[in-house]
PDB file of N, CA and C in Angstrom:
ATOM      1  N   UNK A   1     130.884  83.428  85.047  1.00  0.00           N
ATOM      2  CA  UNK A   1     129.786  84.058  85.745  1.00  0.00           C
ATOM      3  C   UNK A   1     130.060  85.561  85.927  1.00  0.00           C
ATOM      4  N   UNK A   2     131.217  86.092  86.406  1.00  0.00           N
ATOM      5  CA  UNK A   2     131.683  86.911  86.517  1.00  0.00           C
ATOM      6  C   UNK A   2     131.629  88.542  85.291  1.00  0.00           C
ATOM      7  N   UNK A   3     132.061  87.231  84.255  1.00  0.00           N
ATOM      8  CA  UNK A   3     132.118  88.321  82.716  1.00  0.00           C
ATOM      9  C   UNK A   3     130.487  88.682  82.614  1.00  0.00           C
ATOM     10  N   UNK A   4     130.079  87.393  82.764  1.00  0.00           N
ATOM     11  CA  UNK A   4     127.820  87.970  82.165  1.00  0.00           C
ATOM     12  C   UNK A   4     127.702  88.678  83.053  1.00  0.00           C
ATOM     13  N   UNK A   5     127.655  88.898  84.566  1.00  0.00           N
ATOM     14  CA  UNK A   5     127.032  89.989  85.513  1.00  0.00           C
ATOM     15  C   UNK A   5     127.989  91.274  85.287  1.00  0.00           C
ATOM     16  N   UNK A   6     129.108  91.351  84.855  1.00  0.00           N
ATOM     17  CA  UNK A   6     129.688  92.386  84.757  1.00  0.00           C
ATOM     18  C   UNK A   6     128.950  92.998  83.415  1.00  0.00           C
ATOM     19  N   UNK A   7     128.990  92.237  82.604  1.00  0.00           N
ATOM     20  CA  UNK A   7     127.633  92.892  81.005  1.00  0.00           C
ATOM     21  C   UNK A   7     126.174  92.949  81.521  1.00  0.00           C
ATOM     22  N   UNK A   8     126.006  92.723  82.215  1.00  0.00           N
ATOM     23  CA  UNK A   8     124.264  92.974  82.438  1.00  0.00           C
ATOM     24  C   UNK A   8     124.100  93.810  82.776  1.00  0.00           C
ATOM     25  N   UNK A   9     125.366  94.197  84.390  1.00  0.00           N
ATOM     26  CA  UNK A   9     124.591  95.188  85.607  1.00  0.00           C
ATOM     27  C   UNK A   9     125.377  96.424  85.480  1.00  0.00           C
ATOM     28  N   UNK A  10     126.903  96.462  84.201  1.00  0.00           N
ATOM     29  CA  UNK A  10     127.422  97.843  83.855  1.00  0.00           C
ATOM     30  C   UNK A  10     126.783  98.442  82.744  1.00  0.00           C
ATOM     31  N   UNK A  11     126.682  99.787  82.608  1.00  0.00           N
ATOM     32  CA  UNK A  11     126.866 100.701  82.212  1.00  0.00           C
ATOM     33  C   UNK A  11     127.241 101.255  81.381  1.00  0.00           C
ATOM     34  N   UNK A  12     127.770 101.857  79.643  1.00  0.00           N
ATOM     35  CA  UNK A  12     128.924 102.408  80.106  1.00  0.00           C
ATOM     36  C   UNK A  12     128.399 103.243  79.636  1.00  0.00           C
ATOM     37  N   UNK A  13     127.502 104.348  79.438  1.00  0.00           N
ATOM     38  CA  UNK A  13     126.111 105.673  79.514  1.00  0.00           C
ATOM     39  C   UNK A  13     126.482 106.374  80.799  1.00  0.00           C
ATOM     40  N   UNK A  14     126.450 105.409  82.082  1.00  0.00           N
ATOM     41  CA  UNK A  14     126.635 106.216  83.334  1.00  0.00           C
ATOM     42  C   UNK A  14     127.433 106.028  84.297  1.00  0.00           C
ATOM     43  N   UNK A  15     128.475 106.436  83.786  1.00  0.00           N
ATOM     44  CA  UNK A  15     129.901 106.990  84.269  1.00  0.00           C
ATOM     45  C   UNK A  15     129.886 108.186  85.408  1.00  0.00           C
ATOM     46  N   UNK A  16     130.488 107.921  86.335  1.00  0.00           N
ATOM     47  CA  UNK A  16     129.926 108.630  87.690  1.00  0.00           C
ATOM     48  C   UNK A  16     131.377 109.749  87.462  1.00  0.00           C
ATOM     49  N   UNK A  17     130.599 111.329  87.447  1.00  0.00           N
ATOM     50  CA  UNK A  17     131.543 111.668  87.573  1.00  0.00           C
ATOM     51  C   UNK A  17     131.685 113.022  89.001  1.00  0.00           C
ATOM     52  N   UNK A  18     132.679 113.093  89.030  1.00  0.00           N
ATOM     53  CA  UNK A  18     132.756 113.916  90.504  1.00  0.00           C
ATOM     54  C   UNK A  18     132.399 115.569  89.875  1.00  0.00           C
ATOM     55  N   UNK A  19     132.699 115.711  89.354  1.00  0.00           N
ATOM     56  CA  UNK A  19     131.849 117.341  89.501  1.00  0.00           C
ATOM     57  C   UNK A  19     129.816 117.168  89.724  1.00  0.00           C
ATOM     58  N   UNK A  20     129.398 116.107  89.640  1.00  0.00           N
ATOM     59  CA  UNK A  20     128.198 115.655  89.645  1.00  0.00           C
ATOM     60  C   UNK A  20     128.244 115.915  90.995  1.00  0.00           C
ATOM     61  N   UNK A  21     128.614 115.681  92.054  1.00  0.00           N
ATOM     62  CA  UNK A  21     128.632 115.511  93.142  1.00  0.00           C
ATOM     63  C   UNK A  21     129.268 116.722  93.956  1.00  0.00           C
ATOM     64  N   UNK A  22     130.041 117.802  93.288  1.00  0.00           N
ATOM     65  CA  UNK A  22     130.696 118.943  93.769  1.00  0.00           C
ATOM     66  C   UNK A  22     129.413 119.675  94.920  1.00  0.00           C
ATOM     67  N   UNK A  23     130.170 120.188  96.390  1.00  0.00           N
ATOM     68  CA  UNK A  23     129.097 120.913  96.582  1.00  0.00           C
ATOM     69  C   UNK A  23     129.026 122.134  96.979  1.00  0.00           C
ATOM     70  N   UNK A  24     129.891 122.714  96.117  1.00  0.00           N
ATOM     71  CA  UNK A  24     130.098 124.317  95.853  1.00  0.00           C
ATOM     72  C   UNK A  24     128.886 124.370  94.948  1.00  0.00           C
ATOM     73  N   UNK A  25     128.127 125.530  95.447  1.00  0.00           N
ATOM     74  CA  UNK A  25     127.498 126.329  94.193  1.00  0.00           C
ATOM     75  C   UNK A  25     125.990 125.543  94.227  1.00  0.00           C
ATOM     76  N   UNK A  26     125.434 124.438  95.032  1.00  0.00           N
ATOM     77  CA  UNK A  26     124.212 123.754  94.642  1.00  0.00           C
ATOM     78  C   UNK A  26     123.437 124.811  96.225  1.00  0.00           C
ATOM     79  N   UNK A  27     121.976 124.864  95.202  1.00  0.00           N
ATOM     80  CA  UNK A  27     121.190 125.411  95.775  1.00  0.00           C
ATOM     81  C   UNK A  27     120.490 124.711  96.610  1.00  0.00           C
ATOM     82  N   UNK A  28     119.891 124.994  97.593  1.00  0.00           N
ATOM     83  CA  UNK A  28     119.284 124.152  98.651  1.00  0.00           C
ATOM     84  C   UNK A  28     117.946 125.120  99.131  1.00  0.00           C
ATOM     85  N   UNK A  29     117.555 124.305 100.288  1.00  0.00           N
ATOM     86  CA  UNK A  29     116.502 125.224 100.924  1.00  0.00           C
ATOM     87  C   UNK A  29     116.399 124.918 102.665  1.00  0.00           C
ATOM     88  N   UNK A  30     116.514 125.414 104.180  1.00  0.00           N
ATOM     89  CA  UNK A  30     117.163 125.516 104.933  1.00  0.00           C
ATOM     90  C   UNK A  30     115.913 124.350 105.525  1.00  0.00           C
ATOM     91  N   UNK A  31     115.842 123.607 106.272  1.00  0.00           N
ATOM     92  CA  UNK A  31     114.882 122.588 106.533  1.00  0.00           C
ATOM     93  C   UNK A  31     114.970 122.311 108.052  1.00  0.00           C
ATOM     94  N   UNK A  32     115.964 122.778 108.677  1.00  0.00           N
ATOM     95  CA  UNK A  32     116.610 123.089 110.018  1.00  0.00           C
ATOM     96  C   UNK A  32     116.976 124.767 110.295  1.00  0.00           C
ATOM     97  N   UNK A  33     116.362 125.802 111.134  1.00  0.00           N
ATOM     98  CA  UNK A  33     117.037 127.212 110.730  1.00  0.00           C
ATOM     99  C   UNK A  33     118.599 127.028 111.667  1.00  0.00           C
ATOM    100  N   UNK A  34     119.430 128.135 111.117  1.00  0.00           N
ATOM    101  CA  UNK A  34     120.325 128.510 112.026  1.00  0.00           C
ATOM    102  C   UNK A  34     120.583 129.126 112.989  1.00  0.00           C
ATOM    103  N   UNK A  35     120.687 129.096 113.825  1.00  0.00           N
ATOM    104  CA  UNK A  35     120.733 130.289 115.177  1.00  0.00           C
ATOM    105  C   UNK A  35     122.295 130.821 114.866  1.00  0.00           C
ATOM    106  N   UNK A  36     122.616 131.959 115.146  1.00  0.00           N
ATOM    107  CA  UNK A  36     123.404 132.816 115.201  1.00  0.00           C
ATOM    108  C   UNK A  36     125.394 132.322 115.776  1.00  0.00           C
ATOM    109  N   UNK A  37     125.848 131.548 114.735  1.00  0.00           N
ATOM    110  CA  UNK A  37     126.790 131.114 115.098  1.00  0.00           C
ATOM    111  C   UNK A  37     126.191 129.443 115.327  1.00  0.00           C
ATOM    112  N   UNK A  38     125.542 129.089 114.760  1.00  0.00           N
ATOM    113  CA  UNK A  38     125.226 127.609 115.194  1.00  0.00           C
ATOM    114  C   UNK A  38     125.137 126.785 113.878  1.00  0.00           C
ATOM    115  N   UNK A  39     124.586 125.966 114.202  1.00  0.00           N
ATOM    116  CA  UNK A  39     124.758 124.690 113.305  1.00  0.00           C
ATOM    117  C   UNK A  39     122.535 124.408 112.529  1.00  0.00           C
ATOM    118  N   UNK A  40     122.411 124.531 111.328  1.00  0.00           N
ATOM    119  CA  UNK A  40     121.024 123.319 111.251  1.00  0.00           C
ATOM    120  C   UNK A  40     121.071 122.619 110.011  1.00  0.00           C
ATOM    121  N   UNK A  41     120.478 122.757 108.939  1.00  0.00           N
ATOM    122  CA  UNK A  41     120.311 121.488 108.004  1.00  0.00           C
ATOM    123  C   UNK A  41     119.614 121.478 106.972  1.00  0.00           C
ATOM    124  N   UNK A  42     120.074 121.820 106.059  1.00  0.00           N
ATOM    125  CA  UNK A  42     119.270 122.056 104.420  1.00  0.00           C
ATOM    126  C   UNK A  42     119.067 120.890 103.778  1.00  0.00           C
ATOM    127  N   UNK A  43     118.011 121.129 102.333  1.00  0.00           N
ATOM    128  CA  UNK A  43     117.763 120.349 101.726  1.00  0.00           C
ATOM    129  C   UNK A  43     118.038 120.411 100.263  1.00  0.00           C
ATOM    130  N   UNK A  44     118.732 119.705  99.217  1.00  0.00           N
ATOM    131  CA  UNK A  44     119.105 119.757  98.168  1.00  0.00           C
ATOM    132  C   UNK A  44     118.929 118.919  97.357  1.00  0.00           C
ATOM    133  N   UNK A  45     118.810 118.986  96.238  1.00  0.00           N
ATOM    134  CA  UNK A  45     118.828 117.751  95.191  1.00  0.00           C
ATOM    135  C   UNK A  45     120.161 117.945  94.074  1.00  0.00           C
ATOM    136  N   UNK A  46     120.565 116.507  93.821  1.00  0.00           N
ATOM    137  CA  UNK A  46     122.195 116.627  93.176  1.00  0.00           C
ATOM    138  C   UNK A  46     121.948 114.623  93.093  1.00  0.00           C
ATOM    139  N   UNK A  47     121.977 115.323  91.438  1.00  0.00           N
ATOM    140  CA  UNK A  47     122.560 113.507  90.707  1.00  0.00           C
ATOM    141  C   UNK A  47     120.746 113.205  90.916  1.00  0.00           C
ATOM    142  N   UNK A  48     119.767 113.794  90.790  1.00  0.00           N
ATOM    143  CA  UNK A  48     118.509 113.422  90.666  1.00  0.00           C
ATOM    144  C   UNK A  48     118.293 112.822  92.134  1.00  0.00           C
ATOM    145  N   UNK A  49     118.666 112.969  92.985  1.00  0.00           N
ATOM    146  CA  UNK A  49     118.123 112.683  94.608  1.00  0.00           C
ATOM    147  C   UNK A  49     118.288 113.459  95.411  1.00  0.00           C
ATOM    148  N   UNK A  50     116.976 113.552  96.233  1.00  0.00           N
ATOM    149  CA  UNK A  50     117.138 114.522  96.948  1.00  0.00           C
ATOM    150  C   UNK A  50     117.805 113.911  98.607  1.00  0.00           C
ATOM    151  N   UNK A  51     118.458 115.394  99.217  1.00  0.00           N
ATOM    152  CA  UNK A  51     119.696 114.684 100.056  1.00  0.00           C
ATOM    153  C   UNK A  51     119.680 115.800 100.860  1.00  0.00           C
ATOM    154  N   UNK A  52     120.361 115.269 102.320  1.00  0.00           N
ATOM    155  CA  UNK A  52     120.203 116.505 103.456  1.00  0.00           C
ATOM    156  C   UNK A  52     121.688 116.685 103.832  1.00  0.00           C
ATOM    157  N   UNK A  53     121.979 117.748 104.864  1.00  0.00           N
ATOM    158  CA  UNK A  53     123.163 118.217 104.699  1.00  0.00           C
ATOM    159  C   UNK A  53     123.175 119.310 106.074  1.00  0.00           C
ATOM    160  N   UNK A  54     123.734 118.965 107.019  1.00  0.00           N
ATOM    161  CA  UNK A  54     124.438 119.856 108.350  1.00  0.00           C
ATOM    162  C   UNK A  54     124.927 121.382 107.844  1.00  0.00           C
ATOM    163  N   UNK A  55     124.322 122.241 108.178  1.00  0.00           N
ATOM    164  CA  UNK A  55     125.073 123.686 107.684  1.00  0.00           C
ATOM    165  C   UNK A  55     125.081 124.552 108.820  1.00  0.00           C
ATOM    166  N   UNK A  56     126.236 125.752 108.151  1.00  0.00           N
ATOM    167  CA  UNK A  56     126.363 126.791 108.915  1.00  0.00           C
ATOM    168  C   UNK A  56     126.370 127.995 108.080  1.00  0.00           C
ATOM    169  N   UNK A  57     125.900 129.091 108.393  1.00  0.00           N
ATOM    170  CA  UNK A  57     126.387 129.959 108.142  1.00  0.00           C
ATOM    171  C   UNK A  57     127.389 131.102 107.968  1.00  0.00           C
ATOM    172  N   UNK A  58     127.641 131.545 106.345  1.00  0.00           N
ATOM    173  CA  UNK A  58     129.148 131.887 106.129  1.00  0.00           C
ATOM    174  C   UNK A  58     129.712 132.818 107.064  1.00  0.00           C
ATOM    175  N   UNK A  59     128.233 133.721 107.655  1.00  0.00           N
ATOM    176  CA  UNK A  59     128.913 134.985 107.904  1.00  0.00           C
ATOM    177  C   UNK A  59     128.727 134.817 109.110  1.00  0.00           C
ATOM    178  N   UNK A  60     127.899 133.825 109.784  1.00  0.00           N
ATOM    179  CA  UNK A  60     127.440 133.464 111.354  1.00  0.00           C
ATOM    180  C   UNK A  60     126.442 134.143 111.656  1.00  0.00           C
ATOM    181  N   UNK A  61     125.797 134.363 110.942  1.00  0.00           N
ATOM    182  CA  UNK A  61     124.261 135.072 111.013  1.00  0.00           C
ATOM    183  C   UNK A  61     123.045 134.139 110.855  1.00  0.00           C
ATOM    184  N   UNK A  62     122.103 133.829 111.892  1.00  0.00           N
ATOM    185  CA  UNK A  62     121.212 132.968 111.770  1.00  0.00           C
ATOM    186  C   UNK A  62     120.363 132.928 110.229  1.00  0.00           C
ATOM    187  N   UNK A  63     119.773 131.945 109.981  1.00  0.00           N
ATOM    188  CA  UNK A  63     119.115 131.996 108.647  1.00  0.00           C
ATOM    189  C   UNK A  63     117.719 131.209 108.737  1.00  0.00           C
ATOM    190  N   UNK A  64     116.470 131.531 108.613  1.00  0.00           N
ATOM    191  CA  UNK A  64     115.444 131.132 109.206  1.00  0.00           C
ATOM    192  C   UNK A  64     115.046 129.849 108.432  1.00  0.00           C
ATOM    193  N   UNK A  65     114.306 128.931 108.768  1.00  0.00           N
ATOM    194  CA  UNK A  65     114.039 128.089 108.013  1.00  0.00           C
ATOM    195  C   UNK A  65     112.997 128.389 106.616  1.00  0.00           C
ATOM    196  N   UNK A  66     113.142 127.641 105.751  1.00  0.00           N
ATOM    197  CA  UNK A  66     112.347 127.889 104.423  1.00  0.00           C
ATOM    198  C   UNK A  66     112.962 129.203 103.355  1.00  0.00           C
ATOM    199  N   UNK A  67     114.029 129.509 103.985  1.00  0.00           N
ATOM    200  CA  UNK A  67     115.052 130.215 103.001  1.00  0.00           C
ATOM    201  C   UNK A  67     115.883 129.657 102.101  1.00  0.00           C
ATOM    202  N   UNK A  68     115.910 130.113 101.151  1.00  0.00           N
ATOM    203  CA  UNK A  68     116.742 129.788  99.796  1.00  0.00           C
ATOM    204  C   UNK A  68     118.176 129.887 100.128  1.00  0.00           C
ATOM    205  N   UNK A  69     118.839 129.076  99.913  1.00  0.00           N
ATOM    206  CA  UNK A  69     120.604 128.822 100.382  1.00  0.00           C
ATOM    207  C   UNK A  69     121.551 128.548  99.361  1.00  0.00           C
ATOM    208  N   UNK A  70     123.020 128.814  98.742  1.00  0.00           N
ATOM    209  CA  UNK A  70     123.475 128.467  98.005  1.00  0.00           C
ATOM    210  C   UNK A  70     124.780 128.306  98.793  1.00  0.00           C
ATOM    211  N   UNK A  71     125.544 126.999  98.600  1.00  0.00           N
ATOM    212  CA  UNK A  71     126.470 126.527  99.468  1.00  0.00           C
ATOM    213  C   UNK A  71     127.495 127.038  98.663  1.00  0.00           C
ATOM    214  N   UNK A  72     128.883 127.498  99.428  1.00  0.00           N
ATOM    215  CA  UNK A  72     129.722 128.645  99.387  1.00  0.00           C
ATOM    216  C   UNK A  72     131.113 127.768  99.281  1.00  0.00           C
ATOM    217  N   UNK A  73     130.968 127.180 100.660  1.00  0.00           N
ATOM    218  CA  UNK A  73     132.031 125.880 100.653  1.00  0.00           C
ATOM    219  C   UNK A  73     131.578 124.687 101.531  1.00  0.00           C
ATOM    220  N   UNK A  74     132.429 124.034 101.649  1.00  0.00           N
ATOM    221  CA  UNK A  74     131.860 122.527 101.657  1.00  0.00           C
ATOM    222  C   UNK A  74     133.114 121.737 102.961  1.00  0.00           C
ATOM    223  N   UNK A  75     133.373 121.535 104.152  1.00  0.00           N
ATOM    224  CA  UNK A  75     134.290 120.980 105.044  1.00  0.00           C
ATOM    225  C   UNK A  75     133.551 120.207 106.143  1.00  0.00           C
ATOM    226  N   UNK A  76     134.839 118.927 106.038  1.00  0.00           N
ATOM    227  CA  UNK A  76     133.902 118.337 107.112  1.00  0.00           C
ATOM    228  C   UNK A  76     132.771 117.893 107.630  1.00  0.00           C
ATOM    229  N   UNK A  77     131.734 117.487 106.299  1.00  0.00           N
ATOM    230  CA  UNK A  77     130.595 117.189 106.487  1.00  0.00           C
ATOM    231  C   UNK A  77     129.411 118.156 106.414  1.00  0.00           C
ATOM    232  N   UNK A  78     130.642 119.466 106.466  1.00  0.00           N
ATOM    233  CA  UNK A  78     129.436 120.598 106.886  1.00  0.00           C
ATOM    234  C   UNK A  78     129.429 121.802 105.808  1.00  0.00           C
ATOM    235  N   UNK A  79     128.058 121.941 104.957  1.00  0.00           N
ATOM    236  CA  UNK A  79     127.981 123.086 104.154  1.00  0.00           C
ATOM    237  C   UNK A  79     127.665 124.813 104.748  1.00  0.00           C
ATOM    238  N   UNK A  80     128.930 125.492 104.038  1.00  0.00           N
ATOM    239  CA  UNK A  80     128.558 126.841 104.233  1.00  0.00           C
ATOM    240  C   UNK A  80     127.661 127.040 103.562  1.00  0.00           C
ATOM    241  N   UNK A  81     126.797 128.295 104.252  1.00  0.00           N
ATOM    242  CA  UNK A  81     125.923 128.326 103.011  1.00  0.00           C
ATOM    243  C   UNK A  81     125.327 130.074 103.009  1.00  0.00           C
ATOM    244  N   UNK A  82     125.325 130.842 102.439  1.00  0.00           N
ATOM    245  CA  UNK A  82     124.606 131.944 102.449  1.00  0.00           C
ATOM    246  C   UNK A  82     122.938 132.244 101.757  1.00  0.00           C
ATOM    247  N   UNK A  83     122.366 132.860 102.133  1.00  0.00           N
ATOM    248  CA  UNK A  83     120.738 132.826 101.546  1.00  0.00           C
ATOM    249  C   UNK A  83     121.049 133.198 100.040  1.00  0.00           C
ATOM    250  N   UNK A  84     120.076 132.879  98.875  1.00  0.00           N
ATOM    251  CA  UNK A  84     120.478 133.311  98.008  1.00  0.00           C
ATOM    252  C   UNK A  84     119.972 134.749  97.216  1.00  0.00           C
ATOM    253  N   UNK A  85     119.427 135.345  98.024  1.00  0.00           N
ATOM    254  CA  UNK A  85     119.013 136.550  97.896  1.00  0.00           C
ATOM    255  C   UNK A  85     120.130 137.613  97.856  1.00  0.00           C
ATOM    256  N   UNK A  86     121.036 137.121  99.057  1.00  0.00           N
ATOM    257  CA  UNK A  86     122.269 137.602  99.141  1.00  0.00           C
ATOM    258  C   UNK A  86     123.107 138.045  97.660  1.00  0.00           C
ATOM    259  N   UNK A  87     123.422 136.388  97.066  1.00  0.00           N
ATOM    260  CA  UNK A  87     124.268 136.256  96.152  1.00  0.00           C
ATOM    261  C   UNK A  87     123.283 136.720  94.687  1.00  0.00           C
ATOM    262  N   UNK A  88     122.001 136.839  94.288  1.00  0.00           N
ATOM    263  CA  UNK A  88     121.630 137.431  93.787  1.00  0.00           C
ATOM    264  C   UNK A  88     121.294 138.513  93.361  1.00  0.00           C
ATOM    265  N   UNK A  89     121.484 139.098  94.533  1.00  0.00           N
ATOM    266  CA  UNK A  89     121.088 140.951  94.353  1.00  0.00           C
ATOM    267  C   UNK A  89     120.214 141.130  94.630  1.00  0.00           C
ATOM    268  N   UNK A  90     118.918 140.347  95.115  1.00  0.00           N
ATOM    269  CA  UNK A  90     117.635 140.731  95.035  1.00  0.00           C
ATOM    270  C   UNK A  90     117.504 141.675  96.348  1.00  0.00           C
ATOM    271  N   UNK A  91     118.405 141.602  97.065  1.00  0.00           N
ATOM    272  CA  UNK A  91     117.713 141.665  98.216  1.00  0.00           C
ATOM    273  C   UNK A  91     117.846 143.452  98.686  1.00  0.00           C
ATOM    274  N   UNK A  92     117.296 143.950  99.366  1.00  0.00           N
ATOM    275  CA  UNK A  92     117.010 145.582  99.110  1.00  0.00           C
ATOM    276  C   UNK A  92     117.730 146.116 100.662  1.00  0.00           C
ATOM    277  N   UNK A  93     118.910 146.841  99.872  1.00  0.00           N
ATOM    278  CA  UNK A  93     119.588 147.191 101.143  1.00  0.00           C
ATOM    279  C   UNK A  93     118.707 148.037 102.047  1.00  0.00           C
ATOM    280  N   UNK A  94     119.092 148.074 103.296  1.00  0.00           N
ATOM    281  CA  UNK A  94     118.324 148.599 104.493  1.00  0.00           C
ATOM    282  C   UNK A  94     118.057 150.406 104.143  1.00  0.00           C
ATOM    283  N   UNK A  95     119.047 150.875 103.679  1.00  0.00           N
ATOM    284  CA  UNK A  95     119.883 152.699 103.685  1.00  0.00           C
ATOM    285  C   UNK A  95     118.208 153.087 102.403  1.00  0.00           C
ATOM    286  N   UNK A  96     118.162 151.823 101.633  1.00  0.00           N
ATOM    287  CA  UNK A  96     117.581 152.773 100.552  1.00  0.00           C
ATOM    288  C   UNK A  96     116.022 152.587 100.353  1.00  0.00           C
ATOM    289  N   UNK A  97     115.435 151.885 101.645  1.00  0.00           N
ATOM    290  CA  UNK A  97     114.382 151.661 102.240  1.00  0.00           C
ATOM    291  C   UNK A  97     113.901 153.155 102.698  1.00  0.00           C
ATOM    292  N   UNK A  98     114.219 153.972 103.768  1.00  0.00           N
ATOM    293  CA  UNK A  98     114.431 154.957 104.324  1.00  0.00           C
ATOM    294  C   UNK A  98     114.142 155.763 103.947  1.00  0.00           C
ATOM    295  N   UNK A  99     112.917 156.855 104.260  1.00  0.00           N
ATOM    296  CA  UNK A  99     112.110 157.551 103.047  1.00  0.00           C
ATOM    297  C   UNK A  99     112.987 159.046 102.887  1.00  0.00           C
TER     298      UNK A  99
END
């Protein structure tokens, strides 16, 4: 019985592997904001499901909800995470705003 359910219900196409699951570097979007030194809660998809996740911010700077996030490091349940505007460049320093 053992050998047939082991051929029916394995696999061997989908092999689970752990960088699939790494959560350095996956993009998210903030679904909880952060207050300033505090704790809220993004949203991500990884391995085709989407999945939630306790965060803080890297630098301890609040981060509003519906911002773009890319997790930095990963401890304890809890993702760092910085906006990704940050890590992109997009974002337009304050000095060169300034007419």
């Amino acid at each position: 019985m053992f050998l047939f359910l082991s051929k029916v219900l394995t696999s061997e196409e989908e092999d689970m592997d752990p960088a699939d699951y790494e959560m350095v570097g996956v993009l998210g979007r903030m679904s909880i904001s952060i207050r300033e030194g505090g704790t809220g809660e993004i949203i991500y998809s990884q391995a085709g499901t989407r999945r939630v996740c306790g965060a803080r911010s890297e630098s301890g700077q609040p981060i509003p909800k519906g911002v773009e996030i890319v997790v930095t490091r990963y401890e304890r349940g809890i993702a760092y995470v910085r906006p990704w505007t940050e890590m992109s460049g997009d974002e337009v320093p304050a000095e060169s705003t300034a007419p």
